[in-house]
Every structure is written in C-alpha cells, then in structure tokens.
Protein backbone atom coordinates (compact mmCIF):
# COMPACT_ATOMS: atom_id res chain seq x y z
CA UNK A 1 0.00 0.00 0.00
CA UNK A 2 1.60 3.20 -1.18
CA UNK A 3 -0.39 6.14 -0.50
CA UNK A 4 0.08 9.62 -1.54
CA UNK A 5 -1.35 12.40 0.94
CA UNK A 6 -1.01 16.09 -0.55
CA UNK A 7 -1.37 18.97 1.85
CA UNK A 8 -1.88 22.53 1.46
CA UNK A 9 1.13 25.00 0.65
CA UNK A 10 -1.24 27.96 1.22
CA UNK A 11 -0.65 29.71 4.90
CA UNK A 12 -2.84 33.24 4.21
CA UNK A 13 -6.43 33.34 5.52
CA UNK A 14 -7.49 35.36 2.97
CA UNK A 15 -7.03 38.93 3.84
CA UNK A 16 -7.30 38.56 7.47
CA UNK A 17 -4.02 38.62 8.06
CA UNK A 18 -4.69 35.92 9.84
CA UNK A 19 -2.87 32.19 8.89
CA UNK A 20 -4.12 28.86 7.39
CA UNK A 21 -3.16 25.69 5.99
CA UNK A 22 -4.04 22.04 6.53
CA UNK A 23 -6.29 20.95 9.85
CA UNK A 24 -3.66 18.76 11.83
CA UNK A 25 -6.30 16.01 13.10
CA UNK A 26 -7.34 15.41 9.25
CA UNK A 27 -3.59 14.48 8.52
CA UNK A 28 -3.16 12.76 11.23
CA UNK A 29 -6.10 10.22 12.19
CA UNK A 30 -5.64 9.23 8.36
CA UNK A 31 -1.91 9.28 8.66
CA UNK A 32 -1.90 6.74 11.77
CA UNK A 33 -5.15 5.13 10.61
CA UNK A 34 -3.26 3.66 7.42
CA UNK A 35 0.43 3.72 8.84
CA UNK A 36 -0.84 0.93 11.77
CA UNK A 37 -1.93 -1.27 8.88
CA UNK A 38 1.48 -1.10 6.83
CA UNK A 39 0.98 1.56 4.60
CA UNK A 40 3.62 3.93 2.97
CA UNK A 41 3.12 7.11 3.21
CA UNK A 42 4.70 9.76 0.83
CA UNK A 43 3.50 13.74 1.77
CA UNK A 44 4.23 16.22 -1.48
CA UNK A 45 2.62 20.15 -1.14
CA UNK A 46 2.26 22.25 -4.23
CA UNK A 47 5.70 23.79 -3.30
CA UNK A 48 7.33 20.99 -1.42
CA UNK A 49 9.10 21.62 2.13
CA UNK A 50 7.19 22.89 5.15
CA UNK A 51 3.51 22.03 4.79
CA UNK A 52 1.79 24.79 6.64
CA UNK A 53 -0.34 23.96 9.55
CA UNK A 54 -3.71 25.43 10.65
CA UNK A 55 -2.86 26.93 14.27
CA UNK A 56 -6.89 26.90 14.88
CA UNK A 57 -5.94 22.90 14.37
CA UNK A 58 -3.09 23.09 16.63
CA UNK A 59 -5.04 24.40 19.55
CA UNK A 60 -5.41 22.54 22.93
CA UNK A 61 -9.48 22.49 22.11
CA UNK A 62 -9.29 20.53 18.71
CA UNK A 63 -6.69 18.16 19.97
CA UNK A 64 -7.86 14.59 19.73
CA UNK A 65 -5.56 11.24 20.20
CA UNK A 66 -4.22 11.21 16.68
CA UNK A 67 -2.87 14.83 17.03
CA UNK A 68 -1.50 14.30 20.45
CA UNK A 69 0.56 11.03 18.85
CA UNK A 70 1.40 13.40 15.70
CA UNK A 71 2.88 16.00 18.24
CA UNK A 72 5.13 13.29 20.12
CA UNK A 73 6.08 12.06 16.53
CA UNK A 74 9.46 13.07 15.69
CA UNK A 75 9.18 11.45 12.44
CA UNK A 76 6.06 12.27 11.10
CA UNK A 77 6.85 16.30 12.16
CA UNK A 78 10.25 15.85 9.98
CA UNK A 79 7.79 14.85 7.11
CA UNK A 80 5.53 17.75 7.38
CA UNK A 81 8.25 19.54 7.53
CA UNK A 82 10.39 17.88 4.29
CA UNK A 83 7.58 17.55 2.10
CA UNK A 84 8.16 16.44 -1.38
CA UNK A 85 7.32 18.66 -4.58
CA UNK A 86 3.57 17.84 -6.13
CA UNK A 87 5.08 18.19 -10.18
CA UNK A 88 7.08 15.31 -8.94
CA UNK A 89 5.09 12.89 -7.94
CA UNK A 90 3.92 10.16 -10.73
CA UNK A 91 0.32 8.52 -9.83
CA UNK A 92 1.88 4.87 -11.35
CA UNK A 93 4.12 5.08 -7.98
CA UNK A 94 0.76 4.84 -5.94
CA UNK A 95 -2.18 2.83 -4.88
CA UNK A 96 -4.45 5.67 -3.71
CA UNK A 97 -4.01 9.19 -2.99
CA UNK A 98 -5.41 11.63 0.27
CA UNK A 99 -6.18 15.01 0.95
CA UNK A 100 -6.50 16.20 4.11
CA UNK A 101 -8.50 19.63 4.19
CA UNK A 102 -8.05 22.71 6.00
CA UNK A 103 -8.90 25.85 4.83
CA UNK A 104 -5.52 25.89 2.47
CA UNK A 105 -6.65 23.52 -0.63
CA UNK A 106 -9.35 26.37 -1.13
CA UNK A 107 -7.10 28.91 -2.54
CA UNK A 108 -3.86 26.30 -3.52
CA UNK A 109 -5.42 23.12 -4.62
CA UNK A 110 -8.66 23.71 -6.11
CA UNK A 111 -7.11 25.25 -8.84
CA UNK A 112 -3.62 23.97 -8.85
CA UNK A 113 -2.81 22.28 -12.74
CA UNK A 114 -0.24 19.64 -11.32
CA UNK A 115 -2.82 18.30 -9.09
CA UNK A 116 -5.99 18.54 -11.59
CA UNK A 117 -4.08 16.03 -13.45
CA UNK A 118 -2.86 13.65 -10.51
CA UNK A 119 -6.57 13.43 -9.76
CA UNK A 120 -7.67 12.38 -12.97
CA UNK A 121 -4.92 10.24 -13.83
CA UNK A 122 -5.43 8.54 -10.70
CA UNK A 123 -9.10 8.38 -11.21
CA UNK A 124 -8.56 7.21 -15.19
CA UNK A 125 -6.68 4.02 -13.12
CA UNK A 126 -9.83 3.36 -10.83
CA UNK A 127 -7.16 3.82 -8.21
CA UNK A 128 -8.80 5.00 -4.58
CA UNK A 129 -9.09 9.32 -4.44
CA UNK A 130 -9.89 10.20 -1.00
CA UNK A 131 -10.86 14.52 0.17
CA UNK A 132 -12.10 15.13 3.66
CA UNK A 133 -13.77 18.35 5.24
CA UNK A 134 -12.60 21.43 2.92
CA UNK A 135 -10.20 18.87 0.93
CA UNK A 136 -12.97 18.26 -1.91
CA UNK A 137 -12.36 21.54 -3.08
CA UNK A 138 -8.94 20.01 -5.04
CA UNK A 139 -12.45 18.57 -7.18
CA UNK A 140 -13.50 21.83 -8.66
CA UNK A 141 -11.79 21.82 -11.86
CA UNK A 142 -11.05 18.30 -12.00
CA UNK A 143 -12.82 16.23 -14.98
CA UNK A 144 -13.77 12.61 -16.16
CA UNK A 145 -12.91 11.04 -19.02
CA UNK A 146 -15.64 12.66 -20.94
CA UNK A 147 -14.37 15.72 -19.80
CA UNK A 148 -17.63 16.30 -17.45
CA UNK A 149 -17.03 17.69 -13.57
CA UNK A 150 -15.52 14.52 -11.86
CA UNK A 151 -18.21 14.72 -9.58
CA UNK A 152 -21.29 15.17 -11.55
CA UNK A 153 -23.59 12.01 -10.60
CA UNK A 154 -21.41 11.20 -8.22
CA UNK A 155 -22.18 10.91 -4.19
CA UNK A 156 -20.32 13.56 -2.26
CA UNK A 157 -20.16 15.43 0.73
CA UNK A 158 -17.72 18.32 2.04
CA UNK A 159 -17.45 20.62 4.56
CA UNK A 160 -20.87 22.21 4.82
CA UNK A 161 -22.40 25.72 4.56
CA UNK A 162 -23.90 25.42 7.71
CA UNK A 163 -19.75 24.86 9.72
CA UNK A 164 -18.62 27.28 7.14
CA UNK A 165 -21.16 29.99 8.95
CA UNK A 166 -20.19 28.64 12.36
CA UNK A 167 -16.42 29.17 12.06
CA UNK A 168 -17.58 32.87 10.36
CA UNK A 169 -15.38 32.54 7.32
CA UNK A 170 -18.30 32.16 4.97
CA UNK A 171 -17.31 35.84 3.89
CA UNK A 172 -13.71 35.13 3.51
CA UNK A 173 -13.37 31.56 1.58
CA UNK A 174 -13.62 32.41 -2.36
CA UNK A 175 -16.15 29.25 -2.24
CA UNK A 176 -18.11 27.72 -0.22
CA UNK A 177 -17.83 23.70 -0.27
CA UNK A 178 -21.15 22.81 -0.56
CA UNK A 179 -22.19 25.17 -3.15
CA UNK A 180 -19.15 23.81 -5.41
CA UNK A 181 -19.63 20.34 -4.84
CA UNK A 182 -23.52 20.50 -5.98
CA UNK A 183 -22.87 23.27 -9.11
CA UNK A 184 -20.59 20.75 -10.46
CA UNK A 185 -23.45 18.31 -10.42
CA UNK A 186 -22.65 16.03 -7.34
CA UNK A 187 -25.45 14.29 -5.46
CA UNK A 188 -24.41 16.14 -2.26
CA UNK A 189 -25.54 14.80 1.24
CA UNK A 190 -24.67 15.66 4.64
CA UNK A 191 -25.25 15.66 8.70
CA UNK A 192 -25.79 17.66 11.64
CA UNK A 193 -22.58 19.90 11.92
CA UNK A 194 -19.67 18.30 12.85
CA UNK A 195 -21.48 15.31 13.07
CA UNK A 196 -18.75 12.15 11.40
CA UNK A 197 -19.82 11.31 7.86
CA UNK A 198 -18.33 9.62 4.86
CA UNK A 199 -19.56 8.62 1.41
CA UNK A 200 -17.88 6.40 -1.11
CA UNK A 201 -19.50 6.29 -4.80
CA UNK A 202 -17.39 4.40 -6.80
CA UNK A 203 -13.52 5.00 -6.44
CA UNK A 204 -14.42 8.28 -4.72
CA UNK A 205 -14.47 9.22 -0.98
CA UNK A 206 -15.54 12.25 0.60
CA UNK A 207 -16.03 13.12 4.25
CA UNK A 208 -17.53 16.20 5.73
CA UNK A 209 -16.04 17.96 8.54
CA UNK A 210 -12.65 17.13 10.92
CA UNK A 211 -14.57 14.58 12.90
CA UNK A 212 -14.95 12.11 9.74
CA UNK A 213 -11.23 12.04 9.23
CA UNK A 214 -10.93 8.59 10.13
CA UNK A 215 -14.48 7.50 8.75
CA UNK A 216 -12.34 8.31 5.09
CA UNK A 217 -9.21 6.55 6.13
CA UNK A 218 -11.11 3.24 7.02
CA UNK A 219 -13.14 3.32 3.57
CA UNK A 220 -9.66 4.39 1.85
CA UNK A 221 -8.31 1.10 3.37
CA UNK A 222 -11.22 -1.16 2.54
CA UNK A 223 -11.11 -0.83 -0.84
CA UNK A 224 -6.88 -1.53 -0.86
CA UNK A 225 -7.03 -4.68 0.55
C-alpha cells in the first residue's frame, strides 16, 4: 500500500491577516489510521518543504488522540516539515491518494494544474481518491474522461455551509464547499454539523467535517485490501 497524501502550501487566511493551511487532526487520524496497517506514506505540497499547519488545528481544544501522537512524533513532524514537490510525484508510484483539508486547498489546490491532473490520472486508473472536510475543493476543476465535472452524478459530501457559517469565514473563503460540490453536479448529502460522515461512490471518498477524518481513512483502506 503506497499512499500519496497532498497537503496545502497555502498559509494566508485570505485577507485577514490571519494564517491557514491544513487541519492537523485530518492528517493525522488518516496518517496513523493507514500507517498501523502497513501503509507507505509519501507527503508532497504544491511547493514541497514545510507544509503549513492550521494553528486553529493546533489548539489545545481541537486536539484529539491522533494529534497528540502526531505531536510526540518526531518522524512524522520531519515529514511535514520535508515535504516532497507535487510536479514530482507520478500517480503509477501509488495505490491511492489523500487530501486532508483545511482551509488551504481552497485557494492552492482547487485550482492547482499539477494536481488537476494527478486526480484524474489517478481516477482514469480506478485507483482509490480520498478529500475530507474542505479537501474536496482540489475537485472543482477536476474532470472525467468525458471531460464532465468529476463529480457530476457522483455521491459527495464536504465541509458544509452550515460549519462554514459557524467558524464565520463564509465571507472570507472564495467558495463555499457545498455550493461547489452541488454546481458541479454532485449528489451532495450531509449531517448535523460536525457530526462524522463519509460517502464512497465508486472510487471516490468524501467526508464532511474534521470529525470524519478517520471515517475516510477506514473506507480508503477497505477498498486496498
């Protein structure tokens, strides 16, 4: 099992001044979910190195046992830290490929041209494509084969309009989630905020919020064994 998780390289909260990147529970549950079962793990950003991380994520209030084992983790920091370069990664080395959200992939990855095309070329294998909480926005320009939205048809779920409200950046994200997922055409479903939820249609898993982190990670592993 050789999985490829792709983080965030985007650190600006829009013009807040404030910072952003990936959500450090969505890396990790994932991270340890698939690492306990003998996976490897490669991490690659849009600009490789440091993979910036959330500080609202980092917080003593959104810690949860994953994060505490990521922040005694030596190794897994040096990772984060080292990541590899996206335009250098080739989907044939992999059986499946992550992304953990954060607020981050909105402004990097949903329009980022390297990883449009890992997406579909992973997708054009049938290989796993996994996107939790804000992750599914790496979808928004991706196609199919037919050169339709990826997602049109297709059951999905994302970080909802509802927790976007909650957390009061619905004025600052240049989308919203939801609206993107269900404009593209995807059957979109969801629960309660922050309630855990995952949906798999076909090789494609989505999960709403932080909370159904490892929901993805166990689906992502059912269908490599």
């Amino acid at each position: 099992m050789n999985i490829l998780f792709v983080l965030t390289s985007h650190d600006q909260l829009g013009d807040t001044g404030k910072k952003t990147g990936f959500w450090v529970e969505e890396f990790a549950n994932p991270y340890y979910t698939l690492l306990d079962k003998g996976a490897t793990i490669t991490i690659a950003t849009p600009k490789g190195g440091a993979a910036p991380i959330d500080p609202t994520s980092d917080a003593p209030d959104a810690a949860t046992e994953a994060t505490k084992r990521f922040d005694k983790d030596a190794e897994a920091q040096k990772l984060i830290a080292n990541t590899k370069v996206l335009a250098d990664m080739n989907p044939d080395d992999f059986d499946a490929v992550f992304y953990p959200g954060g607020h981050g992939p909105l402004w990097d990855l949903a329009t980022d041209k390297t990883s449009i095309t890992l997406i579909e070329k992973f997708n054009s294998q049938k290989k796993p494509i996994a996107f939790v909480c804000h992750a599914p926005a790496a979808l928004k320009d991706v196609k199919d084969a037919e050169g339709n939205p990826l997602v049109k048809g297709k059951k999905v779920t994302g970080f909802t309009n509802t927790e976007e409200a909650a957390v009061q950046l619905t004025d600052i994200v240049p989308f919203l989630v939801e609206d993107m997922l269900t404009k593209n055409g995807g059957i979109y479903s969801k629960k309660e905020d922050w309630a855990a939820y995952a949906i798999q249609d076909g090789n494609l898993i989505t999960g709403q919020n932080p909370a159904s982190s490892e929901l993805v990670a166990k689906k992502l592993l059912e269908n490599l064994k």
